[in-house]
C-alpha atoms as a PDB file:
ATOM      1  CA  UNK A   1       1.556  30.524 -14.639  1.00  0.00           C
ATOM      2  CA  UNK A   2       2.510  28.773 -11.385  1.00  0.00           C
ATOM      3  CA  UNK A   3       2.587  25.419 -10.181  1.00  0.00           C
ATOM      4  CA  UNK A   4       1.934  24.249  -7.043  1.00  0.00           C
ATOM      5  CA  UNK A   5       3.509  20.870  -6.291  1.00  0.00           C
ATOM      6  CA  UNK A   6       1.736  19.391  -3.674  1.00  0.00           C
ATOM      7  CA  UNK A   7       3.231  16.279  -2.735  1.00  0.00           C
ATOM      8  CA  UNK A   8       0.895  14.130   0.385  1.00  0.00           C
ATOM      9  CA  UNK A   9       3.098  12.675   2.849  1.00  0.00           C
ATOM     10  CA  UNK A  10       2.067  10.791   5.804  1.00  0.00           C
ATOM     11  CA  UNK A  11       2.948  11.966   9.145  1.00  0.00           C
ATOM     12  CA  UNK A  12       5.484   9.619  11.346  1.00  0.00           C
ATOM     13  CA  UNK A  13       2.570   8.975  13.797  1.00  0.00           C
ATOM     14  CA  UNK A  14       0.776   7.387  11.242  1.00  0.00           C
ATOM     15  CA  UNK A  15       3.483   5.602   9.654  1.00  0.00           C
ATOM     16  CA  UNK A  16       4.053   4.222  13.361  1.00  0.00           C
ATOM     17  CA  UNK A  17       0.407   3.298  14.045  1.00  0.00           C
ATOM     18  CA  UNK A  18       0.319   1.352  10.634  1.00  0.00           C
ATOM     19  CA  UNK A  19       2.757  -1.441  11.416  1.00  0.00           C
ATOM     20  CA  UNK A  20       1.838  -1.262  15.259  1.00  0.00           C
ATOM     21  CA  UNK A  21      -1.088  -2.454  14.690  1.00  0.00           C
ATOM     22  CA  UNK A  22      -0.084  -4.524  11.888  1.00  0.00           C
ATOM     23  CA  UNK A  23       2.034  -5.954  14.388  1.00  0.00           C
ATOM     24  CA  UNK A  24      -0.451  -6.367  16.823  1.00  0.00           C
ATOM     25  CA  UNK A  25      -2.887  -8.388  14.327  1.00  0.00           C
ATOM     26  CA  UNK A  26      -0.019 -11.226  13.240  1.00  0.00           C
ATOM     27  CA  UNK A  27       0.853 -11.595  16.648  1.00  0.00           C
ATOM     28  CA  UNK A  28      -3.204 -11.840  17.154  1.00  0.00           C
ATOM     29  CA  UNK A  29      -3.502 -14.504  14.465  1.00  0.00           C
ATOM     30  CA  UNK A  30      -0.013 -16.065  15.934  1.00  0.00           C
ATOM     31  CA  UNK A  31      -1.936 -16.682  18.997  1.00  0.00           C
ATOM     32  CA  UNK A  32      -5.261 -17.731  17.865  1.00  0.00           C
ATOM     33  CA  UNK A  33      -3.283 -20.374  15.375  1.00  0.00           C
ATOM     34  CA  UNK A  34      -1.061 -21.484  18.724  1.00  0.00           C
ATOM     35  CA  UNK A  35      -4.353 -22.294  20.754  1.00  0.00           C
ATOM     36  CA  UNK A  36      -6.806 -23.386  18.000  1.00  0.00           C
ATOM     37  CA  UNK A  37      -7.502 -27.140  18.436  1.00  0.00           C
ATOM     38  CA  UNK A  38      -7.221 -28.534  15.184  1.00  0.00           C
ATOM     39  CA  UNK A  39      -4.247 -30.569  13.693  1.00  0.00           C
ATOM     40  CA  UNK A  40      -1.025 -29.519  12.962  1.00  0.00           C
ATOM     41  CA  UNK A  41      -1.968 -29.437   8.920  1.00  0.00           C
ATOM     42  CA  UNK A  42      -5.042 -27.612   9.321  1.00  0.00           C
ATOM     43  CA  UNK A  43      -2.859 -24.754  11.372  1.00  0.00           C
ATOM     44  CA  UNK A  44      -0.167 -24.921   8.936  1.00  0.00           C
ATOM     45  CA  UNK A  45      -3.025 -24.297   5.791  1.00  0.00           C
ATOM     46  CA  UNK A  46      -3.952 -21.422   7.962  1.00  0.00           C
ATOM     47  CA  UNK A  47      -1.124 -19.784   8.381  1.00  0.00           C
ATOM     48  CA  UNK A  48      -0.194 -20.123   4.868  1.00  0.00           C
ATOM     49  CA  UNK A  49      -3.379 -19.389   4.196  1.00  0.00           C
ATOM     50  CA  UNK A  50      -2.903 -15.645   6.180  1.00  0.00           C
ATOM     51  CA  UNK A  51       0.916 -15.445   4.824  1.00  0.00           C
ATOM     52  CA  UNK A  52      -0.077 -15.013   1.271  1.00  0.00           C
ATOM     53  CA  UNK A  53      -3.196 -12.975   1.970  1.00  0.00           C
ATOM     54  CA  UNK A  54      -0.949 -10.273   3.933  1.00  0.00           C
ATOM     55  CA  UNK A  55       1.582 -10.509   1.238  1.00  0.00           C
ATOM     56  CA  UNK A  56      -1.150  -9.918  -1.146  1.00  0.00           C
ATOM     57  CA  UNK A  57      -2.257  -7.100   0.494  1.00  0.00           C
ATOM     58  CA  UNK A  58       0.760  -5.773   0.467  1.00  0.00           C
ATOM     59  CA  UNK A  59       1.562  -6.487  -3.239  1.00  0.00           C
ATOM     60  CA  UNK A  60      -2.100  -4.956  -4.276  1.00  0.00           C
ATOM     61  CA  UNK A  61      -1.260  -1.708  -2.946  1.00  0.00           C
ATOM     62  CA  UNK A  62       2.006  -1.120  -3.891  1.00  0.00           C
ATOM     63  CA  UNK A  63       0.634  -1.764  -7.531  1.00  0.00           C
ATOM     64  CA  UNK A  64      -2.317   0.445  -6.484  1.00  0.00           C
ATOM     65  CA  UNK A  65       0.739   3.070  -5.083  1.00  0.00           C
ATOM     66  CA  UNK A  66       2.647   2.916  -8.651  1.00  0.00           C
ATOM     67  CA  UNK A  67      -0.272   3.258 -10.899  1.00  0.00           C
ATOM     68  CA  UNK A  68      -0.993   6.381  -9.294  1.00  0.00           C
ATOM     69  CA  UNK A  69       1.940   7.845  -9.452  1.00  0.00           C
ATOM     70  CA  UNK A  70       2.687   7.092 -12.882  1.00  0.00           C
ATOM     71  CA  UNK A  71      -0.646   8.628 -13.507  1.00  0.00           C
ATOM     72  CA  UNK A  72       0.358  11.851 -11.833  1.00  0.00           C
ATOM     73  CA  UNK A  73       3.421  11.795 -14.054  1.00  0.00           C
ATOM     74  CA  UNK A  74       1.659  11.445 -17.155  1.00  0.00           C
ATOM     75  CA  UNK A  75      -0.689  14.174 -16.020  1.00  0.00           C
ATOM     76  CA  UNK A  76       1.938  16.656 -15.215  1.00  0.00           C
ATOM     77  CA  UNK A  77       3.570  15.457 -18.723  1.00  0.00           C
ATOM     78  CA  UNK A  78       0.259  15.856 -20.610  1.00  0.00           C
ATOM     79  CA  UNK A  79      -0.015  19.850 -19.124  1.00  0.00           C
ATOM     80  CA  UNK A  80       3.364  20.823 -19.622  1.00  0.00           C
ATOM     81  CA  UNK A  81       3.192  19.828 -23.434  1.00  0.00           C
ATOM     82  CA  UNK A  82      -0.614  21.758 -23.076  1.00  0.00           C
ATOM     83  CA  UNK A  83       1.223  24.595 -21.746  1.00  0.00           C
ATOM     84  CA  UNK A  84       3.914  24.565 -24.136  1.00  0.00           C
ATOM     85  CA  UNK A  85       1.427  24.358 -27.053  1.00  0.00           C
ATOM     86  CA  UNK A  86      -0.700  27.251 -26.270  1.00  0.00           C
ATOM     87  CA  UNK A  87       2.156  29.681 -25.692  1.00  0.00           C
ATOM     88  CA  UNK A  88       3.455  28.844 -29.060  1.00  0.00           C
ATOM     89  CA  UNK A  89      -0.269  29.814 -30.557  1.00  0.00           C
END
C-alpha cells in the first residue's frame, strides 16, 4: 500500500497578503485611536483593549494550528499500527 503525504502549504502571495493587511488594519485602528476625541485613558483602554484581542487571536490559532497537527500525527500513528496489525493476521 502507498501513502500519499499531502502536506497544505500556503503560497507566498498569501502569506504576504496576510500581514499586509494585518498591517494595514493596526495602522487603521492607530489612526482612528490618534483622532478619536475622548481622553487620553479612554484611548489608552482601547488600545489595550485591541492589543490583547490581536494577541488573542493570534494565540487561539496557533493552539487551533497545534491541535491539528497533533491530530494528524496521531492519525497517521493510529494507521500505521492498523497496518501493521492486519499484515501480521
Amino acid at each position: 500500500m502507498q501513502n500519499y503525504i499531502y502536506e497544505n502549504h500556503n503560497t507566498k502571495a498569501f502569506y504576504n497578503m496576510a500581514w499586509i493587511t494585518f498591517a494595514i488594519s493596526s495602522l487603521g485602528m492607530a489612526a482612528g485611536l490618534f483622532y478619536l476625541e475622548a481622553t487620553i485613558a479612554m484611548k489608552g483602554f482601547l488600545t489595550m483593549s485591541y492589543i490583547f484581542t490581536v494577541s488573542s487571536c493570534f494565540t487561539v490559532a496557533k493552539v487551533v494550528r497545534d491541535k491539528h497537527e497533533s491530530d494528524k500525527f496521531l492519525d497517521k500513528v493510529e494507521k500505521a499500527k492498523t497496518e501493521k496489525y492486519l499484515a501480521e493476521k
